[in-house]
PDB file of N, CA and C in Angstrom:
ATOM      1  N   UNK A   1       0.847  -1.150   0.000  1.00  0.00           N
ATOM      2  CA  UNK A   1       0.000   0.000   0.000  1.00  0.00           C
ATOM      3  C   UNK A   1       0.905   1.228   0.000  1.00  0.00           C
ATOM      4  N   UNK A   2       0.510   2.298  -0.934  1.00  0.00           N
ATOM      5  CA  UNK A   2       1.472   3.361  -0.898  1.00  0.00           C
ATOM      6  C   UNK A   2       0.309   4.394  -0.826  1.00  0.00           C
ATOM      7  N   UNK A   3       0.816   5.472  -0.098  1.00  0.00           N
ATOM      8  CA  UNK A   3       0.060   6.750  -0.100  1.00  0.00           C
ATOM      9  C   UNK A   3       0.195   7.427   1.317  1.00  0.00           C
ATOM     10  N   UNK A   4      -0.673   7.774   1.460  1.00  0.00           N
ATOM     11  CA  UNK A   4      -0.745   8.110   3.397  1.00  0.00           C
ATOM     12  C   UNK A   4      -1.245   7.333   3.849  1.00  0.00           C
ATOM     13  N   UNK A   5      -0.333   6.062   4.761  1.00  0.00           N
ATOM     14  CA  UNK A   5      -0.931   4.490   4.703  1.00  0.00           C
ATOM     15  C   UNK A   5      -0.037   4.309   6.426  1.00  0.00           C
ATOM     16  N   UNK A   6       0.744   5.501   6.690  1.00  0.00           N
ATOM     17  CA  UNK A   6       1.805   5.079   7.704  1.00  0.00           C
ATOM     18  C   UNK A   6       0.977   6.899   9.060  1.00  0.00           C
ATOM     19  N   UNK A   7       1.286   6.261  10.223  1.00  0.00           N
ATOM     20  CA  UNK A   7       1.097   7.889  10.944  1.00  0.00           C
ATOM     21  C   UNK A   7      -0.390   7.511  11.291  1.00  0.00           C
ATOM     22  N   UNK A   8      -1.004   7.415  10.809  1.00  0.00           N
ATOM     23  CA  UNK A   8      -3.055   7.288  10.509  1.00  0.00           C
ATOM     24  C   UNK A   8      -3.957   5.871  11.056  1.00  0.00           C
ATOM     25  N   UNK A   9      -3.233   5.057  11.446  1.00  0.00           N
ATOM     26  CA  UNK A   9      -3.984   3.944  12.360  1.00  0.00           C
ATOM     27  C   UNK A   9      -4.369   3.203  11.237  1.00  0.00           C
ATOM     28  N   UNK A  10      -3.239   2.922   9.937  1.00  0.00           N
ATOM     29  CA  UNK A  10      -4.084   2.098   8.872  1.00  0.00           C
ATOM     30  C   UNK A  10      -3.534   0.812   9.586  1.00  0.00           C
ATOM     31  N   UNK A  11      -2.482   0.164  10.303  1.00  0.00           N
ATOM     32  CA  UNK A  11      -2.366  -1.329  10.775  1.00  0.00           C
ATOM     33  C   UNK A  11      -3.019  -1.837  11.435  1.00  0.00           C
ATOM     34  N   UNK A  12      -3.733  -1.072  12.499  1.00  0.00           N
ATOM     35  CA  UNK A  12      -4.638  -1.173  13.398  1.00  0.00           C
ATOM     36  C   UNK A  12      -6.074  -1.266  12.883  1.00  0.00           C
ATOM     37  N   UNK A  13      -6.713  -0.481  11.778  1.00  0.00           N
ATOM     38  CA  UNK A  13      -7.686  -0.868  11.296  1.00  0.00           C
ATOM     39  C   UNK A  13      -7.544  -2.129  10.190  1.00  0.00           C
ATOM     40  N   UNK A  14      -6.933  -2.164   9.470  1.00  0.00           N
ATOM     41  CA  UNK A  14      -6.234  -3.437   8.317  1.00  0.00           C
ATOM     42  C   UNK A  14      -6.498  -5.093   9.175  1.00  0.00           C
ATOM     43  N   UNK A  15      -6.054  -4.767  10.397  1.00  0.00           N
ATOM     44  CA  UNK A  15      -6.143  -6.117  11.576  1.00  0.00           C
ATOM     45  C   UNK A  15      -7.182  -6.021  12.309  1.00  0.00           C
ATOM     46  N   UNK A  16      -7.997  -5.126  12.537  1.00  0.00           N
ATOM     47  CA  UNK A  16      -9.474  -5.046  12.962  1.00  0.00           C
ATOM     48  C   UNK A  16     -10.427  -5.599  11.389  1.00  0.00           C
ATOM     49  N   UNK A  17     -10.250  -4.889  10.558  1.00  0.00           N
ATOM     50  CA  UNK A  17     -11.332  -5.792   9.340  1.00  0.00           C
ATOM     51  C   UNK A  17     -10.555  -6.997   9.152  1.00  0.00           C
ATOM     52  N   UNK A  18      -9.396  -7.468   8.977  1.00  0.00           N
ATOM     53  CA  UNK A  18      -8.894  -8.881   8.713  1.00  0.00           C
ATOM     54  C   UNK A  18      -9.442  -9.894   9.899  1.00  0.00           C
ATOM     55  N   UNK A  19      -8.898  -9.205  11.117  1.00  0.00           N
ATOM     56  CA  UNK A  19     -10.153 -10.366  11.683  1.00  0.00           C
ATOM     57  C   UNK A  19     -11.490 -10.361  12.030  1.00  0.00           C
ATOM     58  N   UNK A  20     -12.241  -9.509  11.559  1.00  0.00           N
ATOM     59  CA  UNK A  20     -13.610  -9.200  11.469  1.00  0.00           C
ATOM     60  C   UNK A  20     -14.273 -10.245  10.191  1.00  0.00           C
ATOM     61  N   UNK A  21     -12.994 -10.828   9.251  1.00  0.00           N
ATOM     62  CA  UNK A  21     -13.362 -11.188   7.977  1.00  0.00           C
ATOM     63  C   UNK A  21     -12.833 -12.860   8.341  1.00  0.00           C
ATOM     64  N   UNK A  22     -12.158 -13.335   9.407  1.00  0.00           N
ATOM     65  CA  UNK A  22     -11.653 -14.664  10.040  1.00  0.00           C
ATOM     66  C   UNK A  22     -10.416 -14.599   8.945  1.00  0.00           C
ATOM     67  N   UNK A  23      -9.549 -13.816   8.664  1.00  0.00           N
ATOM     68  CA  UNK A  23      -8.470 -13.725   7.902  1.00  0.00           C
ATOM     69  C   UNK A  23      -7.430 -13.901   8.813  1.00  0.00           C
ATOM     70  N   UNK A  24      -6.325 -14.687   8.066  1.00  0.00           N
ATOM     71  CA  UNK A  24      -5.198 -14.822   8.668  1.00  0.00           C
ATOM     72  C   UNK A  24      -4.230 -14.041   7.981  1.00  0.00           C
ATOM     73  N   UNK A  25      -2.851 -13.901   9.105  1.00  0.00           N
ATOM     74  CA  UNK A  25      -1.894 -13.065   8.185  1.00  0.00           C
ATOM     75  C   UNK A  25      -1.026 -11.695   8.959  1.00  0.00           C
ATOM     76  N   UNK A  26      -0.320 -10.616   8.092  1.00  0.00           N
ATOM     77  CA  UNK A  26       0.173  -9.659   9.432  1.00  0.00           C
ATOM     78  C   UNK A  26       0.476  -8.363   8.797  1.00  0.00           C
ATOM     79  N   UNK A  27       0.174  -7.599   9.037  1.00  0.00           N
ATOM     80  CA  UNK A  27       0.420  -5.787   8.491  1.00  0.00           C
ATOM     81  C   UNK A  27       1.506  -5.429   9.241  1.00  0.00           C
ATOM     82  N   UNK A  28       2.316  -4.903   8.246  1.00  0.00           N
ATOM     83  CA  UNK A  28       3.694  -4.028   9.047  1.00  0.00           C
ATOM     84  C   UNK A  28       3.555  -2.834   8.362  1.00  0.00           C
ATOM     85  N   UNK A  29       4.491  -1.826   9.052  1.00  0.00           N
ATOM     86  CA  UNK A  29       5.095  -0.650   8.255  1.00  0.00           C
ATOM     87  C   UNK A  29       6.743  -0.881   7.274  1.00  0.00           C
ATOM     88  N   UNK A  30       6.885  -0.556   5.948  1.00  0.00           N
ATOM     89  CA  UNK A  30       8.113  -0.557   5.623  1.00  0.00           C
ATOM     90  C   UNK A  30       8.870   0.795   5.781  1.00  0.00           C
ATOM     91  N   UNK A  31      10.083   0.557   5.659  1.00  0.00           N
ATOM     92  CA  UNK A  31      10.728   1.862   5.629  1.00  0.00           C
ATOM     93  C   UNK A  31      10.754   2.708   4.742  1.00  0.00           C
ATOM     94  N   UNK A  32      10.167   2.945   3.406  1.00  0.00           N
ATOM     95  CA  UNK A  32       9.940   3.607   2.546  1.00  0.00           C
ATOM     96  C   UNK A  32       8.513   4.127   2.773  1.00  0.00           C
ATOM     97  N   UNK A  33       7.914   4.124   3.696  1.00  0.00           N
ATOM     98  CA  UNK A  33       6.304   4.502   3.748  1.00  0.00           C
ATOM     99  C   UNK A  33       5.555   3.645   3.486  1.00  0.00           C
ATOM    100  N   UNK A  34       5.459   2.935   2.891  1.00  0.00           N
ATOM    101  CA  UNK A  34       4.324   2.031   2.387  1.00  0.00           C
ATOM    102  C   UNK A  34       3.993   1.173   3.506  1.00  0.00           C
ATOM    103  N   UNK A  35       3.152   0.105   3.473  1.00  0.00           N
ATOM    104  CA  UNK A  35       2.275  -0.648   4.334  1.00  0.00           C
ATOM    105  C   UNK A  35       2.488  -2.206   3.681  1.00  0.00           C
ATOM    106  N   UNK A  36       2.858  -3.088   4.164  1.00  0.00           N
ATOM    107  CA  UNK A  36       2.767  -4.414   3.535  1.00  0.00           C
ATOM    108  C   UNK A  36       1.879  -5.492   4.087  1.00  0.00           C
ATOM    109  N   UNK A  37       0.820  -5.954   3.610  1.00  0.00           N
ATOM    110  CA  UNK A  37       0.168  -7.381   4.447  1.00  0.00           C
ATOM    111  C   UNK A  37       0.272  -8.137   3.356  1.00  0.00           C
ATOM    112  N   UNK A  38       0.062  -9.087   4.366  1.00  0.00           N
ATOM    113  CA  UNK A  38      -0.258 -10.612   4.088  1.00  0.00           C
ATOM    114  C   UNK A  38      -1.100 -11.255   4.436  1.00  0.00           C
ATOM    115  N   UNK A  39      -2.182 -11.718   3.511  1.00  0.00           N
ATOM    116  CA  UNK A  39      -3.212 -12.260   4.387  1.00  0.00           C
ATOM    117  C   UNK A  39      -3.830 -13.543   3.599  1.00  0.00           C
ATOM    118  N   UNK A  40      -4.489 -14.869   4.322  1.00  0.00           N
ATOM    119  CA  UNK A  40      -4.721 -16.121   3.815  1.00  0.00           C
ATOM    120  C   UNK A  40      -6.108 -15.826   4.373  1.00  0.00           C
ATOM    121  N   UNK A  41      -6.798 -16.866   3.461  1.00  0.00           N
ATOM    122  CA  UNK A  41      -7.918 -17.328   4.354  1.00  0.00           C
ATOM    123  C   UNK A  41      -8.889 -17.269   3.281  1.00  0.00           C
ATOM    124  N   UNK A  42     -10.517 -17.328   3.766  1.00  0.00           N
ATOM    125  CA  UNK A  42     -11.669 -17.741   2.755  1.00  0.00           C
ATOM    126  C   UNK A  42     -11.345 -17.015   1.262  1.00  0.00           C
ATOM    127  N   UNK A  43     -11.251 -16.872   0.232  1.00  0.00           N
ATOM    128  CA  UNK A  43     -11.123 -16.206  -1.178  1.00  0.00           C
ATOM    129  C   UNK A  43     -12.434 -15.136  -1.038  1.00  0.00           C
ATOM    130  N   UNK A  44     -13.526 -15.248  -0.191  1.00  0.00           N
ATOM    131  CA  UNK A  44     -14.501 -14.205  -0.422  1.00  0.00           C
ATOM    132  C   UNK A  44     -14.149 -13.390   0.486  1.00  0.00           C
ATOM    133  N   UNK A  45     -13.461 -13.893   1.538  1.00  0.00           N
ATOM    134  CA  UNK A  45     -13.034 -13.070   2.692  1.00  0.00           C
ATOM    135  C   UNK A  45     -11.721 -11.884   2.428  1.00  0.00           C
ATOM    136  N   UNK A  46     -10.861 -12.706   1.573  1.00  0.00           N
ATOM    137  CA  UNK A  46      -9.849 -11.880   0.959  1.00  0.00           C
ATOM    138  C   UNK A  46     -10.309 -10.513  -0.180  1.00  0.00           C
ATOM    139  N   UNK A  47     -11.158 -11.256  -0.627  1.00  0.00           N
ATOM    140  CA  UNK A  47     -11.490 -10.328  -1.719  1.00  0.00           C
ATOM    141  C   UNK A  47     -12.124  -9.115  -1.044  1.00  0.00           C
ATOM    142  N   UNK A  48     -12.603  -9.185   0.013  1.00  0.00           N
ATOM    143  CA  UNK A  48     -14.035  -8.185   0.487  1.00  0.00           C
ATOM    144  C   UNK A  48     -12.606  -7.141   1.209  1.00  0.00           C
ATOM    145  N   UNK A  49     -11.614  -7.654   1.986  1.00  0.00           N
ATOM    146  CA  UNK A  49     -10.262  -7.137   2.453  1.00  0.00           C
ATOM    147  C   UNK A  49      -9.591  -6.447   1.591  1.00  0.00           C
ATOM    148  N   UNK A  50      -9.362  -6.733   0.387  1.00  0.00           N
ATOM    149  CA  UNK A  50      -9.146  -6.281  -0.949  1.00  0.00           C
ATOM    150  C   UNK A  50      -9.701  -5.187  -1.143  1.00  0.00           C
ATOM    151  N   UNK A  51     -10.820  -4.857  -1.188  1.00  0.00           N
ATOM    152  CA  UNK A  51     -11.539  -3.770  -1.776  1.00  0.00           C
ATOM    153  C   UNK A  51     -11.449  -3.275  -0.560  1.00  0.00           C
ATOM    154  N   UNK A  52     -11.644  -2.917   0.742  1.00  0.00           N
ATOM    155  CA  UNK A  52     -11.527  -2.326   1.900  1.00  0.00           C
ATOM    156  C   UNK A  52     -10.177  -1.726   1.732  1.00  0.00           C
ATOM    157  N   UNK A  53      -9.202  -2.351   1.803  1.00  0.00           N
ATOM    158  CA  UNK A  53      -7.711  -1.351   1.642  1.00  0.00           C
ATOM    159  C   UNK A  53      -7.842  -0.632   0.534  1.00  0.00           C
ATOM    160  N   UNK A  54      -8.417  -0.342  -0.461  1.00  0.00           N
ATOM    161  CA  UNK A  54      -8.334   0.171  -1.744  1.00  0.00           C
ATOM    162  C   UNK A  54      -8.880   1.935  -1.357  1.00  0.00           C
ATOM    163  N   UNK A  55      -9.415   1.634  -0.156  1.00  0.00           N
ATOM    164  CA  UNK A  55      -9.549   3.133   0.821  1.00  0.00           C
ATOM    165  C   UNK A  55      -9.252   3.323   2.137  1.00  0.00           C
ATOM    166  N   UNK A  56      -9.071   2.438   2.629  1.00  0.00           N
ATOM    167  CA  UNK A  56      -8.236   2.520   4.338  1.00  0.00           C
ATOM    168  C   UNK A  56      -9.018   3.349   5.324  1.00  0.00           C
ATOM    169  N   UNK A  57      -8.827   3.650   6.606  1.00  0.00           N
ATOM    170  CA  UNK A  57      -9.367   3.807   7.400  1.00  0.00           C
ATOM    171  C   UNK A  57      -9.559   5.747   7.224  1.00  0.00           C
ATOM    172  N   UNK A  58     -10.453   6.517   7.441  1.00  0.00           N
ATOM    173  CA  UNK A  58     -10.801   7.664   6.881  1.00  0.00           C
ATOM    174  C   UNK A  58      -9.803   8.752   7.136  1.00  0.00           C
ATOM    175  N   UNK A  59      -8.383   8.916   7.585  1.00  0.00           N
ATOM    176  CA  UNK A  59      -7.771   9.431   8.105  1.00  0.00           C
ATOM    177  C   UNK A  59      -6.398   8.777   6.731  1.00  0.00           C
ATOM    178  N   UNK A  60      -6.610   8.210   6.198  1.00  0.00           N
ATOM    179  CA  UNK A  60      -5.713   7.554   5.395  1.00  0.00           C
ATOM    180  C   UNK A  60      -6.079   7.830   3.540  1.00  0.00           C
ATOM    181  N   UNK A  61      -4.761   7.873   2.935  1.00  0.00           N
ATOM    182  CA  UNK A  61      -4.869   8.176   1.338  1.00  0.00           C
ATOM    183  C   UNK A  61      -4.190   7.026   0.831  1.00  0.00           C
ATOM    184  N   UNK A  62      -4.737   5.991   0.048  1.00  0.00           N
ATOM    185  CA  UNK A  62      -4.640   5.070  -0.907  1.00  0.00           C
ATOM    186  C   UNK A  62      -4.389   5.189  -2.246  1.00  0.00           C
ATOM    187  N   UNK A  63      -3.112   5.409  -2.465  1.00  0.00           N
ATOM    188  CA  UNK A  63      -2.620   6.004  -3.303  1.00  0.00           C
ATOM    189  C   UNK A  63      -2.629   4.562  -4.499  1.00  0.00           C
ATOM    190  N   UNK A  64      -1.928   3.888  -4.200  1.00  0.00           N
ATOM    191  CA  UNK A  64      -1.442   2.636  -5.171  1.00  0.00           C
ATOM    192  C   UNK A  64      -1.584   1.139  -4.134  1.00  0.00           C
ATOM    193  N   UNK A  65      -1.992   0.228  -4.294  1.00  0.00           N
ATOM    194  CA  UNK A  65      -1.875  -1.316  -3.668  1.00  0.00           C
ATOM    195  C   UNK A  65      -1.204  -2.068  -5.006  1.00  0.00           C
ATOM    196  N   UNK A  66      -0.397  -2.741  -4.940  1.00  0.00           N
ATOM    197  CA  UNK A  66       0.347  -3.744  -5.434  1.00  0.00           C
ATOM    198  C   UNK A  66      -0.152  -5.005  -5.034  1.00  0.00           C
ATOM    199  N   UNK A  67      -0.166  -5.794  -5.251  1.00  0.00           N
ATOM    200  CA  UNK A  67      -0.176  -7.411  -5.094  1.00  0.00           C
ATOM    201  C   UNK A  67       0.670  -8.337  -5.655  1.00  0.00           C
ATOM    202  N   UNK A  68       1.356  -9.276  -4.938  1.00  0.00           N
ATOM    203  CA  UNK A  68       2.172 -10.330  -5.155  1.00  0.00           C
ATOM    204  C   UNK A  68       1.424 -11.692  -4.507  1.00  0.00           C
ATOM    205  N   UNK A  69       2.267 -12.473  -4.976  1.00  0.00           N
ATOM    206  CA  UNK A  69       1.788 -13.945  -5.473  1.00  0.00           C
ATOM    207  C   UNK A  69       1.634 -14.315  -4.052  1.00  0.00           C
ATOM    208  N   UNK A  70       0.524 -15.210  -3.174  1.00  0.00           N
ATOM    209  CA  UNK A  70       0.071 -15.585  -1.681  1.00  0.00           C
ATOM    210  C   UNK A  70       1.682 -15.913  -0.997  1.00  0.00           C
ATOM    211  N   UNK A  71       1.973 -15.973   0.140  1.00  0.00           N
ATOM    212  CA  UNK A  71       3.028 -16.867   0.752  1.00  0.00           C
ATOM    213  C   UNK A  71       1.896 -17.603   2.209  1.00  0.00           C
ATOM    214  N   UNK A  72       2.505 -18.980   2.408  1.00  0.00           N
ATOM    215  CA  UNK A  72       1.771 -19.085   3.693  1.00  0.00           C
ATOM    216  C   UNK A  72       1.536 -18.627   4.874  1.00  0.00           C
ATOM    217  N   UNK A  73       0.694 -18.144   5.378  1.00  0.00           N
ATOM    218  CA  UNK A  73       0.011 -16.918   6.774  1.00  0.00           C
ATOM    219  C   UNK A  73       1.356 -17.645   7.622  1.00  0.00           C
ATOM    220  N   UNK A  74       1.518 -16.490   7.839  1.00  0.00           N
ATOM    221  CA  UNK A  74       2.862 -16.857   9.382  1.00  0.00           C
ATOM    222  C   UNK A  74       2.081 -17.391  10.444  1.00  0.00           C
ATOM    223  N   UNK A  75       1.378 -17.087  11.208  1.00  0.00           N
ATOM    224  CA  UNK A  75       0.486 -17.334  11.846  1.00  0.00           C
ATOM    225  C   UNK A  75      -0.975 -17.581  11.753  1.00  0.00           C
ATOM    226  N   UNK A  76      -1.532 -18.651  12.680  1.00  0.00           N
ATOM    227  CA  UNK A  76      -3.015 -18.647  12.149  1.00  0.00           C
ATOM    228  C   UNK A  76      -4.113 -17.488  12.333  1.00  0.00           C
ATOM    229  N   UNK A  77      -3.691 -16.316  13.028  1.00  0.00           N
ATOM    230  CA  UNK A  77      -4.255 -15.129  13.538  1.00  0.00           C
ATOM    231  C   UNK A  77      -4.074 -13.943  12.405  1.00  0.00           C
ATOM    232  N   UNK A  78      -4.451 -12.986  12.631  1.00  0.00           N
ATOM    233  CA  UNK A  78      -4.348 -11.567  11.723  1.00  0.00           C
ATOM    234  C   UNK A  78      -3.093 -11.072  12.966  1.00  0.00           C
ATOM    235  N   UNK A  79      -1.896 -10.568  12.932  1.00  0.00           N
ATOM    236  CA  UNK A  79      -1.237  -9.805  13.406  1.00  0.00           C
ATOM    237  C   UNK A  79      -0.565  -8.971  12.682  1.00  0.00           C
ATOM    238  N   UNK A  80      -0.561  -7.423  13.829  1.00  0.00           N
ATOM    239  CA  UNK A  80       0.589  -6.033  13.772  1.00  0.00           C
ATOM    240  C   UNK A  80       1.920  -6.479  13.747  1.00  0.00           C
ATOM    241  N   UNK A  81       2.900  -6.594  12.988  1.00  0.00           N
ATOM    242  CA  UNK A  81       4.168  -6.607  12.924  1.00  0.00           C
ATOM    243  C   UNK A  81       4.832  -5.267  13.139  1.00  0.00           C
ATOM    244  N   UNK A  82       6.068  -5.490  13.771  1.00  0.00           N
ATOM    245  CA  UNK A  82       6.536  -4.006  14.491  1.00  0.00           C
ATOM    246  C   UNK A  82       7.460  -4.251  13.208  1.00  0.00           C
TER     247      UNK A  82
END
């Protein structure tokens, strides 16, 4: 996620709808600004997560989302990575 995605409570909301959606997986901040998750779980559940980051929490600008190919959920939970 690139835009105004860092500062604005987007990890904290990203892991409130991921597990609102029984998604697994973990949101960090990178050092270039951007926002990175990872997330597994139902394909309708992902998708609905999908379109939710595509505007982020109302304090936040969604500039660009990228997507790369699944890796397996680190954990079976939604977690904040420091």
């Amino acid at each position: 996620m690139r835009g105004r995605v860092q500062g604005v409570g987007f990890r904290w909301w990203t892991a409130r709808q991921a597990r609102a959606l029984g998604l697994a997986g973990s949101v960090r901040n990178l050092r270039d600004g951007a926002v990175e998750i990872h997330v597994s779980g139902d394909p309708d559940a992902v998708s609905e997560l999908r379109a939710l980051l595509g505007h982020g929490p109302r304090t936040a600008r969604v500039e660009a989302v990228a997507e790369i190919p699944p890796r397996p959920a680190e954990s079976p939970e939604f977690v904040i990575l420091q």
